[in-house]
N, C-alpha and C. Protein backbone atom coordinates (compact mmCIF):
# COMPACT_ATOMS: atom_id res chain seq x y z
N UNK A 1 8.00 -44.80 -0.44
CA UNK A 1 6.66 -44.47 0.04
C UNK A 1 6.62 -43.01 0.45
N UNK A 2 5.55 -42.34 -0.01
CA UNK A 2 5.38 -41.09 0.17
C UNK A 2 4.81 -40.87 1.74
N UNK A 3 5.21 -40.06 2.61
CA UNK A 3 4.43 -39.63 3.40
C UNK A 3 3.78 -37.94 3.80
N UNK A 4 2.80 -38.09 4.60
CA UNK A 4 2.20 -36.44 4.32
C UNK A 4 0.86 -36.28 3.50
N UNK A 5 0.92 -35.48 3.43
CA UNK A 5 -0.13 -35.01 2.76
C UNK A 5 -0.18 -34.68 1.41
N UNK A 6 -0.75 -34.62 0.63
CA UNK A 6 -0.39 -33.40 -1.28
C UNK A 6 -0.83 -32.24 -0.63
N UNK A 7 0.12 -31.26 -1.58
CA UNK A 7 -0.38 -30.18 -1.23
C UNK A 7 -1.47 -29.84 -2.38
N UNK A 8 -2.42 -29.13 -2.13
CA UNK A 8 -3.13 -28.73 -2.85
C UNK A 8 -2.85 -27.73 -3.79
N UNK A 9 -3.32 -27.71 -4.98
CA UNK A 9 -3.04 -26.82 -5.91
C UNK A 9 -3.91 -25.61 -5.46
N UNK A 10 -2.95 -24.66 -6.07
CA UNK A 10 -3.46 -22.77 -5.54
C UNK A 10 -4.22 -22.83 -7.15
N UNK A 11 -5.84 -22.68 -6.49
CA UNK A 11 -6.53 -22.23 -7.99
C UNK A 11 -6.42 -20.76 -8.02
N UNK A 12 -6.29 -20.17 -9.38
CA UNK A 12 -6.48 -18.67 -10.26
C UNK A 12 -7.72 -18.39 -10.73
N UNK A 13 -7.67 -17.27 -11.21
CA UNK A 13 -8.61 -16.51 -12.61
C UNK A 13 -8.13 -15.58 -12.49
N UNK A 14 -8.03 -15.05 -13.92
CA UNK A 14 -7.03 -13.74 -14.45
C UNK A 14 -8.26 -12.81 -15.25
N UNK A 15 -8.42 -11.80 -14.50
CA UNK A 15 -9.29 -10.53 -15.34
C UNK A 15 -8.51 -9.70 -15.51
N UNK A 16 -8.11 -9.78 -16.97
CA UNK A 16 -7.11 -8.50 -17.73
C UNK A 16 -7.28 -8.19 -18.89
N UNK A 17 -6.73 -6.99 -19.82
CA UNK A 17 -6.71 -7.02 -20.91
C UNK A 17 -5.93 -7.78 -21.72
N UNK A 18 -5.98 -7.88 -22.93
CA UNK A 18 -5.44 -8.65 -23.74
C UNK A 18 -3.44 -8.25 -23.43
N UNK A 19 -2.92 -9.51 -23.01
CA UNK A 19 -1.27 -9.20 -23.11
C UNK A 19 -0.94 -10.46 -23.23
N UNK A 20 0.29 -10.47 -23.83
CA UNK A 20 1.12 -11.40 -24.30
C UNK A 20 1.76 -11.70 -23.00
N UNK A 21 2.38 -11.17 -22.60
CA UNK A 21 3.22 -11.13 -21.24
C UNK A 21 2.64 -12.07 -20.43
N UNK A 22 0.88 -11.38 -19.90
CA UNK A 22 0.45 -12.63 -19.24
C UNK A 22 0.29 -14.14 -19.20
N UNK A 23 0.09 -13.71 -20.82
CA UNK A 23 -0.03 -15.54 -21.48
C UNK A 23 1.21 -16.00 -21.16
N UNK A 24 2.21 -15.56 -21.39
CA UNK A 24 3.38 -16.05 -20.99
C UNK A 24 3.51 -16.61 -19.51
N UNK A 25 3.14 -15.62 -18.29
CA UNK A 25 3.48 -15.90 -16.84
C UNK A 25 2.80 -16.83 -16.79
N UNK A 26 1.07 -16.72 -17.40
CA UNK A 26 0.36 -17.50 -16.94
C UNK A 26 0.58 -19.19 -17.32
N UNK A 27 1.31 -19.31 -18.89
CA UNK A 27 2.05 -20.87 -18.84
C UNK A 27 2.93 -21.52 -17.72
N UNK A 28 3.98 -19.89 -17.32
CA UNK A 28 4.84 -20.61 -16.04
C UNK A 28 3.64 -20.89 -15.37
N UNK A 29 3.09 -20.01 -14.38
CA UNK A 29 2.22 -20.53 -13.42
C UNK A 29 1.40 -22.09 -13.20
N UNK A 30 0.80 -22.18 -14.30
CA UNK A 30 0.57 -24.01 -14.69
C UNK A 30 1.32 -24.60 -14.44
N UNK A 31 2.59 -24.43 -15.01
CA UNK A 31 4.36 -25.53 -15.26
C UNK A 31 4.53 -25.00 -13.94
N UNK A 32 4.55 -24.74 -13.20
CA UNK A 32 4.51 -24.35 -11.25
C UNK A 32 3.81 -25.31 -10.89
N UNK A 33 2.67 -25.79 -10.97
CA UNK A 33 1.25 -26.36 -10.74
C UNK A 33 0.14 -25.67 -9.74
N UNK A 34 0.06 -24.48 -10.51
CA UNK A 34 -1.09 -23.72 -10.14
C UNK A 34 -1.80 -24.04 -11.35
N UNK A 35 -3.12 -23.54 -10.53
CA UNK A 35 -4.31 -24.12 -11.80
C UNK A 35 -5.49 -22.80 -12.18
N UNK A 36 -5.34 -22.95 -13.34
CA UNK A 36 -6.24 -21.50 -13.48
C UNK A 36 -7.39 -21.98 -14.47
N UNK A 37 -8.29 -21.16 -13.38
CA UNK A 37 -9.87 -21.63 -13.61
C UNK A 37 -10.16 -20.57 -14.52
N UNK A 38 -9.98 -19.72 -14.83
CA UNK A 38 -10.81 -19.00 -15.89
C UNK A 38 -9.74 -17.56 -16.43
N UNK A 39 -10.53 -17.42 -17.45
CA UNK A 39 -9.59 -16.05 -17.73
C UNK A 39 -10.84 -15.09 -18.63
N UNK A 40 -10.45 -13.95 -18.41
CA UNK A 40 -11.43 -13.07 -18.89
C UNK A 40 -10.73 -11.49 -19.43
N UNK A 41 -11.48 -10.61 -20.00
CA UNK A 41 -10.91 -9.66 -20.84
C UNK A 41 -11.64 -8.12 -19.59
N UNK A 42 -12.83 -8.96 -18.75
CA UNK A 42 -13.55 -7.69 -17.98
C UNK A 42 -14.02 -8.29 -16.66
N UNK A 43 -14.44 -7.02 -15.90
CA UNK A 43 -14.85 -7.71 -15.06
C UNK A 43 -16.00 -8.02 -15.02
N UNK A 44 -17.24 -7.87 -15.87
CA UNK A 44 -18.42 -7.81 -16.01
C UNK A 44 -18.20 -9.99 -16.47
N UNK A 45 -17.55 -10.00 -17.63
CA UNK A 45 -17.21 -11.36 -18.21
C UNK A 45 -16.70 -12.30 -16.99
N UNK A 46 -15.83 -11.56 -16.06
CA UNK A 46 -15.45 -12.52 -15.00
C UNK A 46 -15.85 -13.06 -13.99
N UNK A 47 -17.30 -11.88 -13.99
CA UNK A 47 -18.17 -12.22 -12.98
C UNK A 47 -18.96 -13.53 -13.27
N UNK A 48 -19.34 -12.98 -14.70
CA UNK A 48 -19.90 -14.22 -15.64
C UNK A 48 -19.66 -15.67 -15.46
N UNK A 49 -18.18 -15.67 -15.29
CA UNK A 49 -17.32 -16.68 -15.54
C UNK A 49 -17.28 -17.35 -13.71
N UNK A 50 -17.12 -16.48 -12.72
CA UNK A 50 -16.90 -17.33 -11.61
C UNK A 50 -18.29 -18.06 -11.41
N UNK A 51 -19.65 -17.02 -11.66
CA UNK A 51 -20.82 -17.18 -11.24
C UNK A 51 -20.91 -18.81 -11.97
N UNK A 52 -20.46 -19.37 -12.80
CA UNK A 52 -20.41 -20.48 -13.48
C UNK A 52 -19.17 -21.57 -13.20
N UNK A 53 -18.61 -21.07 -12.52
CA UNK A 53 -17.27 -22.55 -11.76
C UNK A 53 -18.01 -23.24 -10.75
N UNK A 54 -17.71 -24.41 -10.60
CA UNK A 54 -18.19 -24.93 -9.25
C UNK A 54 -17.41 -24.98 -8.77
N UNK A 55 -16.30 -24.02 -8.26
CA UNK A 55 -15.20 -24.04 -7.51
C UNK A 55 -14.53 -22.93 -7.47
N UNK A 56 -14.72 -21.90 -6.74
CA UNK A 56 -14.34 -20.89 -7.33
C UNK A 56 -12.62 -20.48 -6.79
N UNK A 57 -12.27 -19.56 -7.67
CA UNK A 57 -10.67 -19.31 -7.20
C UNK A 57 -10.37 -19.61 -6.12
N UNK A 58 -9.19 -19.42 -5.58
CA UNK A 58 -8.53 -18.93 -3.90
C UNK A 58 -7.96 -17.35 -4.62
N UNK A 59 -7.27 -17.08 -5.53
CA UNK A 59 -7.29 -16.17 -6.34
C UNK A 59 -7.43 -15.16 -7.27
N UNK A 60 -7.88 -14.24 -7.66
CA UNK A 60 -7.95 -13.55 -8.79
C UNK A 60 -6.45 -12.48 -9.13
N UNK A 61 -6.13 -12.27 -9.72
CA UNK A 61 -5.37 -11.37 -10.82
C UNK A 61 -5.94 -10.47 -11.46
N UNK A 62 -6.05 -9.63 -11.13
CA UNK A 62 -6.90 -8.57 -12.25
C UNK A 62 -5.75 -7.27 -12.32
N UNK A 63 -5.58 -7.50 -13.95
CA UNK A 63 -5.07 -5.90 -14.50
C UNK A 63 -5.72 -5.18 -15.83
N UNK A 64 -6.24 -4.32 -15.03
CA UNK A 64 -6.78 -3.39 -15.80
C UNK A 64 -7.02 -2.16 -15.60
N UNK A 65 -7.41 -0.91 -16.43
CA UNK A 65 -7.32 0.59 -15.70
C UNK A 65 -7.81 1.23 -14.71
N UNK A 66 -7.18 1.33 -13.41
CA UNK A 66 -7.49 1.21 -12.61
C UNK A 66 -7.72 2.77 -12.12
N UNK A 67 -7.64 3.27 -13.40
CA UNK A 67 -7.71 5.46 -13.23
C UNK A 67 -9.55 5.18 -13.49
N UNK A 68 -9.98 4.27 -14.29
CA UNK A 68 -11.07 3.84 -14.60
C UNK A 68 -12.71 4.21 -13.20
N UNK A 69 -12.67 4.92 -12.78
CA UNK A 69 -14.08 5.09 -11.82
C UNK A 69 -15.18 3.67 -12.05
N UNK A 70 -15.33 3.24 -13.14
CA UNK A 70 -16.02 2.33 -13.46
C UNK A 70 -15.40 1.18 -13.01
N UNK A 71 -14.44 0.76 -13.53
CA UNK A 71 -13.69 -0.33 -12.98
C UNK A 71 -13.38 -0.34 -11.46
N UNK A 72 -13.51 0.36 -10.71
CA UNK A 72 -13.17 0.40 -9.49
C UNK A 72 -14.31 -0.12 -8.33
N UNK A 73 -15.65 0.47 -9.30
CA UNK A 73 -17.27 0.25 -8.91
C UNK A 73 -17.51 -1.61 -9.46
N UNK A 74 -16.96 -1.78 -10.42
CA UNK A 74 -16.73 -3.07 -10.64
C UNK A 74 -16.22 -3.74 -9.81
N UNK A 75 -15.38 -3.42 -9.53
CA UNK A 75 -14.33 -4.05 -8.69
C UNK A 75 -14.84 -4.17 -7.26
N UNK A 76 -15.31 -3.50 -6.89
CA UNK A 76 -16.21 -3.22 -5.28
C UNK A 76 -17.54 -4.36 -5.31
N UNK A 77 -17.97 -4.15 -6.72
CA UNK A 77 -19.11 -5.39 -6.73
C UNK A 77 -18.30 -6.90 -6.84
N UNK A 78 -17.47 -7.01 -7.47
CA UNK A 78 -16.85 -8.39 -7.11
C UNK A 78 -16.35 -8.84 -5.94
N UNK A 79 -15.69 -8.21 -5.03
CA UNK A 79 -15.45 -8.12 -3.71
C UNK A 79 -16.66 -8.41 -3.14
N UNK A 80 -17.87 -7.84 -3.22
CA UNK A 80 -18.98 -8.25 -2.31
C UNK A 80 -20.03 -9.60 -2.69
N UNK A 81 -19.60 -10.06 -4.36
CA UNK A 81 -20.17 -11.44 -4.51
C UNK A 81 -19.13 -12.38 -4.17
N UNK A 82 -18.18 -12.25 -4.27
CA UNK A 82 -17.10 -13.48 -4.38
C UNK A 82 -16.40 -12.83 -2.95
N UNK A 83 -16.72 -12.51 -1.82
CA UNK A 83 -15.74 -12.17 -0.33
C UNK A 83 -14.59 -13.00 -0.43
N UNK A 84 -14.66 -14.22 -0.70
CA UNK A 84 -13.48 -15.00 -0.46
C UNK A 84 -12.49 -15.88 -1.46
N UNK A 85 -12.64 -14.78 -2.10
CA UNK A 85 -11.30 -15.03 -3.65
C UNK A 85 -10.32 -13.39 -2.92
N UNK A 86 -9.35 -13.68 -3.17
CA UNK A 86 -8.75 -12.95 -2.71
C UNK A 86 -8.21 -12.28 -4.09
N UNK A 87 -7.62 -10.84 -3.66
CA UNK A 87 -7.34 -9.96 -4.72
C UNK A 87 -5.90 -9.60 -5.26
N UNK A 88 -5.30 -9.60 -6.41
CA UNK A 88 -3.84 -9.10 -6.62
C UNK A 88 -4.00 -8.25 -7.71
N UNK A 89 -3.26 -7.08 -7.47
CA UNK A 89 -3.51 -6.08 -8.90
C UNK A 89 -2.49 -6.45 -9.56
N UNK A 90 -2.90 -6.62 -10.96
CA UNK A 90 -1.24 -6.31 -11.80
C UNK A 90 -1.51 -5.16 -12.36
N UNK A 91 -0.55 -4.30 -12.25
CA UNK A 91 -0.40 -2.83 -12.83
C UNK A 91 0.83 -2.10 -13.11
N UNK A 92 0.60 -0.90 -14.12
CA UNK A 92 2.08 0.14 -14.12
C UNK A 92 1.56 0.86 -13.45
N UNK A 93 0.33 0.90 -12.58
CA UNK A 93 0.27 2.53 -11.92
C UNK A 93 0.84 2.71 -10.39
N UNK A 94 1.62 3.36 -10.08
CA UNK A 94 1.96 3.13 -8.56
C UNK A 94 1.77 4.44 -7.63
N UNK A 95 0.33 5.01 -8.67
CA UNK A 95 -0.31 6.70 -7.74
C UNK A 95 -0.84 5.85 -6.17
N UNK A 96 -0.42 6.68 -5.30
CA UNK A 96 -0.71 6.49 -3.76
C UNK A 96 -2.49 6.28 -4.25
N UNK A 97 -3.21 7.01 -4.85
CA UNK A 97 -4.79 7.27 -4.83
C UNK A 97 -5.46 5.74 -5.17
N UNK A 98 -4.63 5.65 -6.57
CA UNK A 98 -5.28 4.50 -7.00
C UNK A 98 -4.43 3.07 -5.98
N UNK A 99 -3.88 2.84 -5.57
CA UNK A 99 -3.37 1.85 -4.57
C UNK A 99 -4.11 2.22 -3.28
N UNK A 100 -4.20 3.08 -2.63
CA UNK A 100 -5.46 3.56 -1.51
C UNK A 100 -6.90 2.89 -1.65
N UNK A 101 -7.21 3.11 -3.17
CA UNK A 101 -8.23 2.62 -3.89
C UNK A 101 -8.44 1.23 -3.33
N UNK A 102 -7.72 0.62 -3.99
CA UNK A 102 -7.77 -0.58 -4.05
C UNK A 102 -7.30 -1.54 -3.06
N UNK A 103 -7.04 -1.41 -1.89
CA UNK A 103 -6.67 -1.35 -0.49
C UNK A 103 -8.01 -1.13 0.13
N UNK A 104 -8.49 -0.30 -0.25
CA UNK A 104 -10.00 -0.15 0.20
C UNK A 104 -10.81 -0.98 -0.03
N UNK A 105 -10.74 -1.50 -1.20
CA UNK A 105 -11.64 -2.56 -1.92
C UNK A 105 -11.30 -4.15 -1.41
N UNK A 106 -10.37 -4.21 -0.94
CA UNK A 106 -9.74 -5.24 -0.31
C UNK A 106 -8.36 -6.33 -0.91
N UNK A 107 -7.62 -5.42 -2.15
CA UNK A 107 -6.67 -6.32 -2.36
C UNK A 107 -5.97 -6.65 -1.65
N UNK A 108 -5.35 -8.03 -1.77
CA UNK A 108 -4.46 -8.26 -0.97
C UNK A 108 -2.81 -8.30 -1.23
N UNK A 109 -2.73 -7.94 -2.93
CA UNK A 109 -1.37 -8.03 -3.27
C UNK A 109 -1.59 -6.97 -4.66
N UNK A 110 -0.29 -6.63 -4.75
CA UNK A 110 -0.18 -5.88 -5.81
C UNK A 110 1.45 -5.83 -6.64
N UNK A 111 0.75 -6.56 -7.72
CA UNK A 111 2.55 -6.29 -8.29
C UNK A 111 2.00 -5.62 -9.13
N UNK A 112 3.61 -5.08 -9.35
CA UNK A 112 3.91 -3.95 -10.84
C UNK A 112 4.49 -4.14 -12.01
N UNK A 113 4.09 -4.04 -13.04
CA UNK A 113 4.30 -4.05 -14.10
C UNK A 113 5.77 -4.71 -14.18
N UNK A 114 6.53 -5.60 -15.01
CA UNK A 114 7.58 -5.88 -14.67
C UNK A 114 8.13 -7.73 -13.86
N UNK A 115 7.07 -6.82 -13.15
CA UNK A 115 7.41 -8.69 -11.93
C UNK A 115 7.15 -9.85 -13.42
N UNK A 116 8.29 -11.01 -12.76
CA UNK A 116 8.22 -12.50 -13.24
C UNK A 116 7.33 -12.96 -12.81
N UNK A 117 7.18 -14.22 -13.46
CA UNK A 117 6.76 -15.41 -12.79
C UNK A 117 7.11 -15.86 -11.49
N UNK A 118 8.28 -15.65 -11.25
CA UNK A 118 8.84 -15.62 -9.56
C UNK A 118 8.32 -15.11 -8.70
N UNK A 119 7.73 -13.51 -8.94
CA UNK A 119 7.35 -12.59 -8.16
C UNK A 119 5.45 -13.27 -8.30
N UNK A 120 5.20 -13.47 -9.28
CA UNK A 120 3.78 -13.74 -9.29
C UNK A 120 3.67 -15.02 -8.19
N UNK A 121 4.14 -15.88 -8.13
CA UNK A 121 4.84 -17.59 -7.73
C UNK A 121 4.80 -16.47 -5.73
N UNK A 122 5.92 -15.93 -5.89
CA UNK A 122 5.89 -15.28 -4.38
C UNK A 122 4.66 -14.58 -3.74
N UNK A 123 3.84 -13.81 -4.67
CA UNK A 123 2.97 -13.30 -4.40
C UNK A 123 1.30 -14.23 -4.17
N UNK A 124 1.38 -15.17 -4.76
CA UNK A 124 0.19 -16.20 -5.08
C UNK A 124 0.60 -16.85 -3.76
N UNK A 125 1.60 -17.30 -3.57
CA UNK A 125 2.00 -18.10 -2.89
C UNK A 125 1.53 -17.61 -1.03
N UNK A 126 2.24 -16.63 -1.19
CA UNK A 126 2.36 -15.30 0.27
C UNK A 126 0.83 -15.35 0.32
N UNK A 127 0.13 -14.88 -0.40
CA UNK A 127 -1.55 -14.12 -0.22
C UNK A 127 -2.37 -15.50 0.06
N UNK A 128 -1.91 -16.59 -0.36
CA UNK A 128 -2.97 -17.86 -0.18
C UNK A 128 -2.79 -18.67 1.21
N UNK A 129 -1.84 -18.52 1.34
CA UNK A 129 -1.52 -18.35 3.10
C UNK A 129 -1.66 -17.16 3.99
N UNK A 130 -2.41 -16.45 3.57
CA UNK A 130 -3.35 -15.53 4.26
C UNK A 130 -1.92 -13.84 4.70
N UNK A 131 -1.17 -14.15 3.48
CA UNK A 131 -0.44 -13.01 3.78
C UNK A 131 -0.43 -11.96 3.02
N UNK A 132 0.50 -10.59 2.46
CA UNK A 132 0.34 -9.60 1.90
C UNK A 132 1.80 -9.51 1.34
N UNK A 133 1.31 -9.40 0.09
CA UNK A 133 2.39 -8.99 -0.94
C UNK A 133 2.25 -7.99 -1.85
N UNK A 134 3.26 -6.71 -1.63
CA UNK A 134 3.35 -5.67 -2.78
C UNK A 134 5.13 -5.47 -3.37
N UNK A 135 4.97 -5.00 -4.56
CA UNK A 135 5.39 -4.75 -5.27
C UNK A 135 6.52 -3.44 -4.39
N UNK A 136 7.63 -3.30 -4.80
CA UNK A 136 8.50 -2.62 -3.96
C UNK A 136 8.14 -1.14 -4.16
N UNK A 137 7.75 -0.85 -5.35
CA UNK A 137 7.18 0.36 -5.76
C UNK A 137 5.65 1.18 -5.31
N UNK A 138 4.91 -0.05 -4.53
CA UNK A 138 3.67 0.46 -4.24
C UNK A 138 3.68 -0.06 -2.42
N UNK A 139 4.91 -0.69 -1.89
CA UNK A 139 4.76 -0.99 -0.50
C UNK A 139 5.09 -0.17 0.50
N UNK A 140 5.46 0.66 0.15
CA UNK A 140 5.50 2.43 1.07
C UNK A 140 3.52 2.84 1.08
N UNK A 141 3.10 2.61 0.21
CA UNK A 141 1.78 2.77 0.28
C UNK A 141 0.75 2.31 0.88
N UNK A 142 1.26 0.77 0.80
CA UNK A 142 0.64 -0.40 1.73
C UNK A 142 0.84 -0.13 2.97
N UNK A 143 1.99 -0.01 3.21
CA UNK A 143 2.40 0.27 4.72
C UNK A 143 1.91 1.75 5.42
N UNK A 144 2.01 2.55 4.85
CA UNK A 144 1.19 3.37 5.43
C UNK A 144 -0.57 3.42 5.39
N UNK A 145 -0.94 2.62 4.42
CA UNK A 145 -2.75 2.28 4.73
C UNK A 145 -2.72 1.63 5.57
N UNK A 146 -2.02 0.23 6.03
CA UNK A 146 -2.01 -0.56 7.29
C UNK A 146 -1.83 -0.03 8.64
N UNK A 147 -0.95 0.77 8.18
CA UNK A 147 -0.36 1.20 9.64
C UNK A 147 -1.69 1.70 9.96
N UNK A 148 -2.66 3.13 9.44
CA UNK A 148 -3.29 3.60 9.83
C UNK A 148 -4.69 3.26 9.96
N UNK A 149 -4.62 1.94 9.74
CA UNK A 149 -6.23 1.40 10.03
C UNK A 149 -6.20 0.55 10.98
């Protein structure tokens, strides 16, 4: 006899460009039993896409160019329809500006280019319990935006 509770599954949505890689993490992530509600190529499409779940993430994933001015203005409008999907960048960029950026906008995790499924698994995991996860390469950055706000 089981006792306790189930834990609930950590829902996703992934706004990225087209990668193989992801398709890949994103099978582990399922075979984990996370559940991913949508996937999209933009953020214009993803907006599309939550505005149409009846359930929306605990998560998003979004990698895409984040040198992009447009994408960033995107990104600021999703933050203010969806407040409570929380944010993780996947990226190769680890400029202080664009991580400042997006710290501003309200991510709450950021991995880098590279991370497993483990690190995604740690990071999904960390941020949905209301914590903060970066990437070792961009957490000198984090830590000094925190410190100073």
């Amino acid at each position: 006899m089981e006792t306790g509770t189930p834990q609930q599954k950590i829902t996703l949505a992934f706004i990225n460009d087209k990668s193989p890689i992801l398709d890949v993490i994103c099978n582990d992530l399922v075979s984990s039993g996370k559940e991913i509600l949508c996937r999209s190529e933009s953020i214009e499409d993803g907006l599309s896409q939550l505005f149409l779940l009846n359930k929306l993430p605990q998560i998003c994933i979004i990698d895409l160019d984040f040198y992009e001015q447009s994408v960033l203005a995107q990104l600021q409008k999703l933050r203010i329809e969806y407040p409570t999907v929380k944010l993780i960048a996947h990226s190769d960029i680890d400029d202080e500006r664009v991580g400042k950026s997006l710290l501003e906008i309200g991510f709450t995790g950021y991995l880098l280019i590279g991370s497993d499924a483990d690190d995604f698994i740690k990071a999904i995991e960390g941020v949905s319990n209301g914590k903060r996860y970066f990437s070792m390469g961009v957490a000198e950055i984090a830590q000094e935006y925190f410190g100073n706000t």
